[in-house]
C-alpha atoms as a PDB file:
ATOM      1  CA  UNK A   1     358.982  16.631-121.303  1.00  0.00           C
ATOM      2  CA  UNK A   2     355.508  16.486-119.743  1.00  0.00           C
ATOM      3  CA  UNK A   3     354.422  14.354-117.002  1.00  0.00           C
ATOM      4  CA  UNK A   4     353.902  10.476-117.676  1.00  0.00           C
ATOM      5  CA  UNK A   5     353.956   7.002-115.522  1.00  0.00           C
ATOM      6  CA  UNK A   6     357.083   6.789-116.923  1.00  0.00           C
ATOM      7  CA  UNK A   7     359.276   9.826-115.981  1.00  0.00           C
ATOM      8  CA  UNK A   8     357.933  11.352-113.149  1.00  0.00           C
ATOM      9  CA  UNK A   9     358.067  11.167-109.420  1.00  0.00           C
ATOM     10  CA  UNK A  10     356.463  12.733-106.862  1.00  0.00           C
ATOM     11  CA  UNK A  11     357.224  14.115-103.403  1.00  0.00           C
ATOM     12  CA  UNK A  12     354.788  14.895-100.367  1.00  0.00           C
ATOM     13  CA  UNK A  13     356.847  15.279 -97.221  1.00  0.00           C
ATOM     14  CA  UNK A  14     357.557  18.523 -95.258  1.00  0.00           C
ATOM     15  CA  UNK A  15     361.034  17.734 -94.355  1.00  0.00           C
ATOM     16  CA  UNK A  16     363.572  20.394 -96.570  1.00  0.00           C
ATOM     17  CA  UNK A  17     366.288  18.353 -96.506  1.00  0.00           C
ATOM     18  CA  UNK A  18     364.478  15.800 -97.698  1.00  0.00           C
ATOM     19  CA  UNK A  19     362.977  17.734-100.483  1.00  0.00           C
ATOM     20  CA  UNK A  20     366.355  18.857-101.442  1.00  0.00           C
ATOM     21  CA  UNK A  21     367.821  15.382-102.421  1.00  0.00           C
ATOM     22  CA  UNK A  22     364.930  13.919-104.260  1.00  0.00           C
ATOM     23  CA  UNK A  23     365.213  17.341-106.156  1.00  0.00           C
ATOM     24  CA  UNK A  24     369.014  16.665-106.616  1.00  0.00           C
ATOM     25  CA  UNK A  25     368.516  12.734-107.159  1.00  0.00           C
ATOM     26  CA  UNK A  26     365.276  13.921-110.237  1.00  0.00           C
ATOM     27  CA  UNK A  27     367.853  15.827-111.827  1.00  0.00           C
ATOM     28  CA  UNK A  28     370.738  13.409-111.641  1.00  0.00           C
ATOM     29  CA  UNK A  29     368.254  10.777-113.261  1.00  0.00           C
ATOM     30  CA  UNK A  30     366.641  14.016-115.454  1.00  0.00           C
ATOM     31  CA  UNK A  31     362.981  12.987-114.201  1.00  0.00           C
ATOM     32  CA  UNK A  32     360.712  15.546-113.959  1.00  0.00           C
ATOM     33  CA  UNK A  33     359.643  16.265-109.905  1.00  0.00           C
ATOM     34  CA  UNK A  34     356.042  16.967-108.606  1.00  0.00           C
ATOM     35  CA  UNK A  35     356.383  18.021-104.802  1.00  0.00           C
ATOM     36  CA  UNK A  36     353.038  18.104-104.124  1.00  0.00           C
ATOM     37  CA  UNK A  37     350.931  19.841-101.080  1.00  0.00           C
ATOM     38  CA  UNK A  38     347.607  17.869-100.883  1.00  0.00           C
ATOM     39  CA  UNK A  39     345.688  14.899-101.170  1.00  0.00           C
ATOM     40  CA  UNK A  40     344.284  15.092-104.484  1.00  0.00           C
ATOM     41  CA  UNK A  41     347.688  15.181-106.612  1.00  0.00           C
ATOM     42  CA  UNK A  42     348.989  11.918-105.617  1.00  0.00           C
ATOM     43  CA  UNK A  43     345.769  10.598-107.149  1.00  0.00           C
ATOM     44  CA  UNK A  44     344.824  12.735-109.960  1.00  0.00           C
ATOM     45  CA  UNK A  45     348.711  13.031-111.499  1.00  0.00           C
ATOM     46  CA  UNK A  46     350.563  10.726-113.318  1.00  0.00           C
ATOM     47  CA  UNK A  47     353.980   9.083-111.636  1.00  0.00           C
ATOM     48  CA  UNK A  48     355.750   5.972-111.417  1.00  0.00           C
ATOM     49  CA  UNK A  49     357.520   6.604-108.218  1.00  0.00           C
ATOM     50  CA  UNK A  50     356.286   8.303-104.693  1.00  0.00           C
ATOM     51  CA  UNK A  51     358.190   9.704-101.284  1.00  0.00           C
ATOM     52  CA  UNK A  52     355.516  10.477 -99.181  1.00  0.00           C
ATOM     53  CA  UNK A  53     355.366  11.362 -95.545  1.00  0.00           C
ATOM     54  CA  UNK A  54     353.853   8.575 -93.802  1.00  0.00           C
ATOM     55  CA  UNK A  55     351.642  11.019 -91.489  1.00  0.00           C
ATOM     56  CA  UNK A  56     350.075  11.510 -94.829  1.00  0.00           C
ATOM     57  CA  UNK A  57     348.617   8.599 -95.565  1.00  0.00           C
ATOM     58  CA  UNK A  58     345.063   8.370 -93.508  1.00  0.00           C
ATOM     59  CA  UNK A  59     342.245   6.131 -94.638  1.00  0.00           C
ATOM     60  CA  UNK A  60     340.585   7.503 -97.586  1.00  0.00           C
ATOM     61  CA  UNK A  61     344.026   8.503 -99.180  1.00  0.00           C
ATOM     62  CA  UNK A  62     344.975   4.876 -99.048  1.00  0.00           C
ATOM     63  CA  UNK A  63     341.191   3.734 -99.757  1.00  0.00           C
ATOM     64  CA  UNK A  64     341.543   6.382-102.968  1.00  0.00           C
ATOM     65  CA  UNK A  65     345.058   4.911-104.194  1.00  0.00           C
ATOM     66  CA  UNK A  66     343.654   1.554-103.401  1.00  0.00           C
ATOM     67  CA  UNK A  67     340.940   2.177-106.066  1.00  0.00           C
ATOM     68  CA  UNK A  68     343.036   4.158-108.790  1.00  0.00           C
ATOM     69  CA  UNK A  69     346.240   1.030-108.934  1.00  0.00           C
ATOM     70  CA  UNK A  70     342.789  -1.240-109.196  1.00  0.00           C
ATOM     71  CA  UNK A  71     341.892   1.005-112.383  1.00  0.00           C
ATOM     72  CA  UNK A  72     345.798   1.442-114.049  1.00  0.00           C
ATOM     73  CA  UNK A  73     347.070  -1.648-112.699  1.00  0.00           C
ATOM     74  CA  UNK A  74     350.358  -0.650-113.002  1.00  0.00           C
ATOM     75  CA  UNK A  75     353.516  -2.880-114.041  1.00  0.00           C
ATOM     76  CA  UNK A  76     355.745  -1.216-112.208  1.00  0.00           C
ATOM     77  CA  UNK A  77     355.055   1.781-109.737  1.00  0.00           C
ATOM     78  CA  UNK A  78     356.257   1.990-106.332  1.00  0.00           C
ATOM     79  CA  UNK A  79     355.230   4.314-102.677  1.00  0.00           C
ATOM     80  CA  UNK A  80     358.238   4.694-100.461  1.00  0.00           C
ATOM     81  CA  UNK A  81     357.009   6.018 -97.083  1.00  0.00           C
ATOM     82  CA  UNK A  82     359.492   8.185 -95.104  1.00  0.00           C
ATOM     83  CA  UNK A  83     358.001   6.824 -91.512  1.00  0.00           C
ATOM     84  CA  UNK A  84     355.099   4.115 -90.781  1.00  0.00           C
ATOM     85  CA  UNK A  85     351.835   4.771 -92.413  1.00  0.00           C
ATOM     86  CA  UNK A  86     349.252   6.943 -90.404  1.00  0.00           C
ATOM     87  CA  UNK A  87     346.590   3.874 -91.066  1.00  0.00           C
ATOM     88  CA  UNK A  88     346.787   0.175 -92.040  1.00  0.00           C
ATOM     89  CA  UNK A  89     347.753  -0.150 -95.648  1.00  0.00           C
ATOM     90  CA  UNK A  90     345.261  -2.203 -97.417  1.00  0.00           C
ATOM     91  CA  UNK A  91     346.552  -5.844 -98.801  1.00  0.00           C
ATOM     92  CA  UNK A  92     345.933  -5.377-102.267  1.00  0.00           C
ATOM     93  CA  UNK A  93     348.484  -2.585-102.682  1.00  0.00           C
ATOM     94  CA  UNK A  94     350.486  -3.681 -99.994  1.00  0.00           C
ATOM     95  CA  UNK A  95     352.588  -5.160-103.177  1.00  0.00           C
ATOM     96  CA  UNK A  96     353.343  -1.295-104.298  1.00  0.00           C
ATOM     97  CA  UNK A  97     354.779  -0.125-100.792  1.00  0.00           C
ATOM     98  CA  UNK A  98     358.536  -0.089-100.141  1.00  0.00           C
ATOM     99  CA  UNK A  99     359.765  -0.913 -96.378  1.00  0.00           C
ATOM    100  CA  UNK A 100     359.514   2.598 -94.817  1.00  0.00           C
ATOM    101  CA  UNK A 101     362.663   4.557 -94.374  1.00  0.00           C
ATOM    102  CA  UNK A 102     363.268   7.343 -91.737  1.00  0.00           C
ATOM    103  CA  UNK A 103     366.431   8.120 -92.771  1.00  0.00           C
ATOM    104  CA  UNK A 104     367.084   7.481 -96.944  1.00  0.00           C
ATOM    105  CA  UNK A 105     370.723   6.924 -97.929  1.00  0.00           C
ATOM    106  CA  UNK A 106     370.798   9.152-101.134  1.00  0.00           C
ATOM    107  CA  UNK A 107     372.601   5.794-103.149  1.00  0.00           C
ATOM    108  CA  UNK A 108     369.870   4.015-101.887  1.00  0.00           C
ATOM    109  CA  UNK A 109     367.639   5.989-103.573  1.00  0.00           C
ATOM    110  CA  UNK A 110     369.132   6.909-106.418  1.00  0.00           C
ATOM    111  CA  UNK A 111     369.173   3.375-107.245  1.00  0.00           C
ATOM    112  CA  UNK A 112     365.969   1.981-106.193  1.00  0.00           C
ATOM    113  CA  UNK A 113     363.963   4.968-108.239  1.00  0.00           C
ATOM    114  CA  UNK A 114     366.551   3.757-111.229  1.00  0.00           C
ATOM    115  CA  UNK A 115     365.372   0.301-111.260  1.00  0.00           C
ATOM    116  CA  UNK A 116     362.104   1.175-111.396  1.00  0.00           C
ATOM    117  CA  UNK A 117     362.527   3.589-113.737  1.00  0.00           C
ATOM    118  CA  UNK A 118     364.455   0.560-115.970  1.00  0.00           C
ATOM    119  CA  UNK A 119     361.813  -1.773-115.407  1.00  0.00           C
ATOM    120  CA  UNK A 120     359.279   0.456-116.930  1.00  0.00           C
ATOM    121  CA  UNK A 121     361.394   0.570-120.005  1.00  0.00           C
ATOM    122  CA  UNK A 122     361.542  -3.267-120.205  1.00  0.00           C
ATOM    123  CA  UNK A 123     358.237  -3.693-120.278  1.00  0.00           C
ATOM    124  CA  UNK A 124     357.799  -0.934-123.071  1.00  0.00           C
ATOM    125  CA  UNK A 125     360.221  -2.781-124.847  1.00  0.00           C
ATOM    126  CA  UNK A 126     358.892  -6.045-124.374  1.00  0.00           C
ATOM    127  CA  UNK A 127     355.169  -5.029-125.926  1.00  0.00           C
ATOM    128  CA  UNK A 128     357.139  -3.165-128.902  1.00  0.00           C
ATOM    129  CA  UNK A 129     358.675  -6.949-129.241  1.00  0.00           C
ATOM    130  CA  UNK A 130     355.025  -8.564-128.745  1.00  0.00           C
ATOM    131  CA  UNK A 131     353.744  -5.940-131.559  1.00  0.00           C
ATOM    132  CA  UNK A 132     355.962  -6.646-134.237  1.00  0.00           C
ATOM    133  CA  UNK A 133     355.411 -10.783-133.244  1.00  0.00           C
ATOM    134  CA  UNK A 134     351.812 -10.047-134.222  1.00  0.00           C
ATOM    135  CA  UNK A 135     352.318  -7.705-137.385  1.00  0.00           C
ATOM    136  CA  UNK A 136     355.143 -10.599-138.591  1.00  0.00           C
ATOM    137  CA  UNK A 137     352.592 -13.061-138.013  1.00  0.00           C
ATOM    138  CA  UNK A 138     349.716 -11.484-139.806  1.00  0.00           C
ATOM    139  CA  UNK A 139     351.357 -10.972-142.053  1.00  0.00           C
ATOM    140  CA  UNK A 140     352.798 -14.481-142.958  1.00  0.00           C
ATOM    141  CA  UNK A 141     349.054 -15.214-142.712  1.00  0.00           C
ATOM    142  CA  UNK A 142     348.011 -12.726-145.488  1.00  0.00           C
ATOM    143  CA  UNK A 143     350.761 -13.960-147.802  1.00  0.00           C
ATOM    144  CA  UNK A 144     349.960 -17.652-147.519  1.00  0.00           C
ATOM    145  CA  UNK A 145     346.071 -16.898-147.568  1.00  0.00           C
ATOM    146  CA  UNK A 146     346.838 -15.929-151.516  1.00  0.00           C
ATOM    147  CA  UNK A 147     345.956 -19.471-153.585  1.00  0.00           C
ATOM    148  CA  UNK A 148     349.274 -21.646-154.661  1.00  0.00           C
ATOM    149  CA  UNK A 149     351.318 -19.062-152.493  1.00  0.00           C
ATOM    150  CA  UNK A 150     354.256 -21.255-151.552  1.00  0.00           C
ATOM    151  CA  UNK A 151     356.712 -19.454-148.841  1.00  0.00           C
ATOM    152  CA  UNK A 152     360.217 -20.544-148.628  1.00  0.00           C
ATOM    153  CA  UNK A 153     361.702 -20.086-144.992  1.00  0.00           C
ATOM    154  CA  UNK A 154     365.352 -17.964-145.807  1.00  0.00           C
ATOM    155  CA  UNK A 155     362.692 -15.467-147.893  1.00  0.00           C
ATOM    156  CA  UNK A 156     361.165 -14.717-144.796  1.00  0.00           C
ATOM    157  CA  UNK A 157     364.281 -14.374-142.563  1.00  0.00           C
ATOM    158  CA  UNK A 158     365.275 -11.825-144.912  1.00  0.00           C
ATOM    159  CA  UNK A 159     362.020 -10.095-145.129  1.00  0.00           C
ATOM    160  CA  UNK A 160     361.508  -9.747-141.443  1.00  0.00           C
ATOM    161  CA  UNK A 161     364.900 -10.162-140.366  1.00  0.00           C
ATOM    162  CA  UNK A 162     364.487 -13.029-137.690  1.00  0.00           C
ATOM    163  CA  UNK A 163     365.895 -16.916-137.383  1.00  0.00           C
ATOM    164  CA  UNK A 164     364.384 -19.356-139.364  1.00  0.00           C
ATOM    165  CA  UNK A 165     363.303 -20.754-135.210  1.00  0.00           C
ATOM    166  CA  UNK A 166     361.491 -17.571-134.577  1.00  0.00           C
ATOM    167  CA  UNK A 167     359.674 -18.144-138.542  1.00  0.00           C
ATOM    168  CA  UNK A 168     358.705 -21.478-137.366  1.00  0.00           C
ATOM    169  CA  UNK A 169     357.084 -20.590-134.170  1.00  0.00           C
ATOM    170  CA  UNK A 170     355.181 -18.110-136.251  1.00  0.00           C
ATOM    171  CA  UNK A 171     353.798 -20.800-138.085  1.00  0.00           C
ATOM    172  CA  UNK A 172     353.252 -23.098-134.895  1.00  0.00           C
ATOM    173  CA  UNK A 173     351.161 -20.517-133.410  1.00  0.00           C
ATOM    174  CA  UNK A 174     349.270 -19.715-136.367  1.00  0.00           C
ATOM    175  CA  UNK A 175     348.684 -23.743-136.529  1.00  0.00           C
ATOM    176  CA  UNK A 176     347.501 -23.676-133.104  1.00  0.00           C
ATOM    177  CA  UNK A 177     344.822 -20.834-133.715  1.00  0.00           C
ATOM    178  CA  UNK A 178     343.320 -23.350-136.752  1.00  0.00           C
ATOM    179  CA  UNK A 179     345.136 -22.658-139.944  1.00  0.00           C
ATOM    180  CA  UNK A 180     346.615 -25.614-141.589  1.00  0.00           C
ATOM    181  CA  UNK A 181     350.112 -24.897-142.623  1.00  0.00           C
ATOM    182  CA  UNK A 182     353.025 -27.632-143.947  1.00  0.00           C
ATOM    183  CA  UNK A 183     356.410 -28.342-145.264  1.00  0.00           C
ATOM    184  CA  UNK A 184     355.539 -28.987-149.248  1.00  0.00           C
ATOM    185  CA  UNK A 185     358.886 -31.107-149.799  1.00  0.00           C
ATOM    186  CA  UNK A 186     358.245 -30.984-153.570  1.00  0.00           C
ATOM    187  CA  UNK A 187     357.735 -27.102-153.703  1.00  0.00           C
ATOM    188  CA  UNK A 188     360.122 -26.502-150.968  1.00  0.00           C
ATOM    189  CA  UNK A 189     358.277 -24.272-149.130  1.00  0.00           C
ATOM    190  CA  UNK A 190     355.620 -23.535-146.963  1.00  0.00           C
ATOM    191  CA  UNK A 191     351.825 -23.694-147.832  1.00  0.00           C
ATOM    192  CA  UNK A 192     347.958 -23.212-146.323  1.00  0.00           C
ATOM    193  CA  UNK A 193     346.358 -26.152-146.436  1.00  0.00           C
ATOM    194  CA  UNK A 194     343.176 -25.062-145.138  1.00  0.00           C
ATOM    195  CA  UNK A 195     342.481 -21.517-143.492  1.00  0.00           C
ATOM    196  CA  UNK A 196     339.868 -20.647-141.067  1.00  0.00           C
ATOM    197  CA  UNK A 197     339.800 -17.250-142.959  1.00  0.00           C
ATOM    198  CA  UNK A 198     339.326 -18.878-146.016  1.00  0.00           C
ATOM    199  CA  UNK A 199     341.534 -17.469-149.211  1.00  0.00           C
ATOM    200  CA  UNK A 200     341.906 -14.686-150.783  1.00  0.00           C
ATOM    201  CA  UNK A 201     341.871 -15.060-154.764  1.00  0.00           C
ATOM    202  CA  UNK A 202     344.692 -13.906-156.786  1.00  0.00           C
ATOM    203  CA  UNK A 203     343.614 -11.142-159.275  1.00  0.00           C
END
């Protein structure tokens, strides 16, 4: 398992206890663990989650971060500072800073790296959702784009294996992008009136 935004955290503090439970709580949550020495890791290596010393955190570190979460704009990534920041944190990734914490309650953090890490998945699953919305929809388009195609509603459900609702906002949204598509009460099914793609000829 390599490094990603999505299953690794990092560590830059000096204190060994400290280093010992975010090894322990990495392993409990099996996330790989970068404990890093210098500036240039926390900005040139992937991670979803941060402990960093606040000492650490001078002016062009925070100026640097500043401009890579501008670049990645990250849905969910988070900087927990083990005492006050060494310089004023800029506003724009204020957002991305937990409240600092001199002394972390191992549940604590346990937990709050878990959420994050389970809000990462959420959103991964949510665009896999948003994906197959598009493909399903496309592809409704292709089939009714075929001349006297006429599509009946429970074919589809089967096909894609969704509720006739989630059919019919497929064709609502396809209806608000400019296709023309209707109930045909006499052929019981649903046809392209008029397509801004025009039609594609049966052979």
């Amino acid at each position: 398992m390599g490094y990603s935004y999505s299953n690794t955290i990092i560590s830059w503090v000096e204190d060994k206890a400290l280093l010992a439970l975010i090894n322990k709580t990495a392993k409990e949550l099996k996330l790989n663990l970068l404990e890093v020495q210098v500036e240039t890791d926390i900005l040139g290596l992937p991670y979803f989650f941060a402990i960093i010393y606040g000492g650490n955190l001078n002016k062009k570190v925070l100026a640097d971060l500043k401009e890579i979460i501008s670049w990645e704009k990250p849905k969910e990534f988070a900087i927990l500072l083990t005492s006050t920041s060494a310089s004023k944190i800029p506003p724009a990734i204020k957002k991305y800073f937990l409240k600092p914490q001199e002394i972390i309650n191992p549940a604590w953090l346990r937990t709050t790296i878990l959420n994050k890490k389970i809000a990462i998945s959420r959103h991964k699953d949510n665009k896999r959702s948003y994906d197959k919305t598009i493909f399903r929809t496309v592809s409704i388009l292709r089939k009714l784009m075929r001349k006297n195609t006429v599509l009946k509603l429970d074919e589809l459900c089967n096909e894609y294996g969704v509720s006739e609702k989630t059919i019919k906002r497929d064709f609502d949204l396809l209806n608000s992008m400019g296709e023309d598509i209707a109930y045909d009460k006499q052929k019981q099914g649903y046809v392209l009136l008029f397509s801004v793609n025009g039609f594609i000829d049966e052979k």
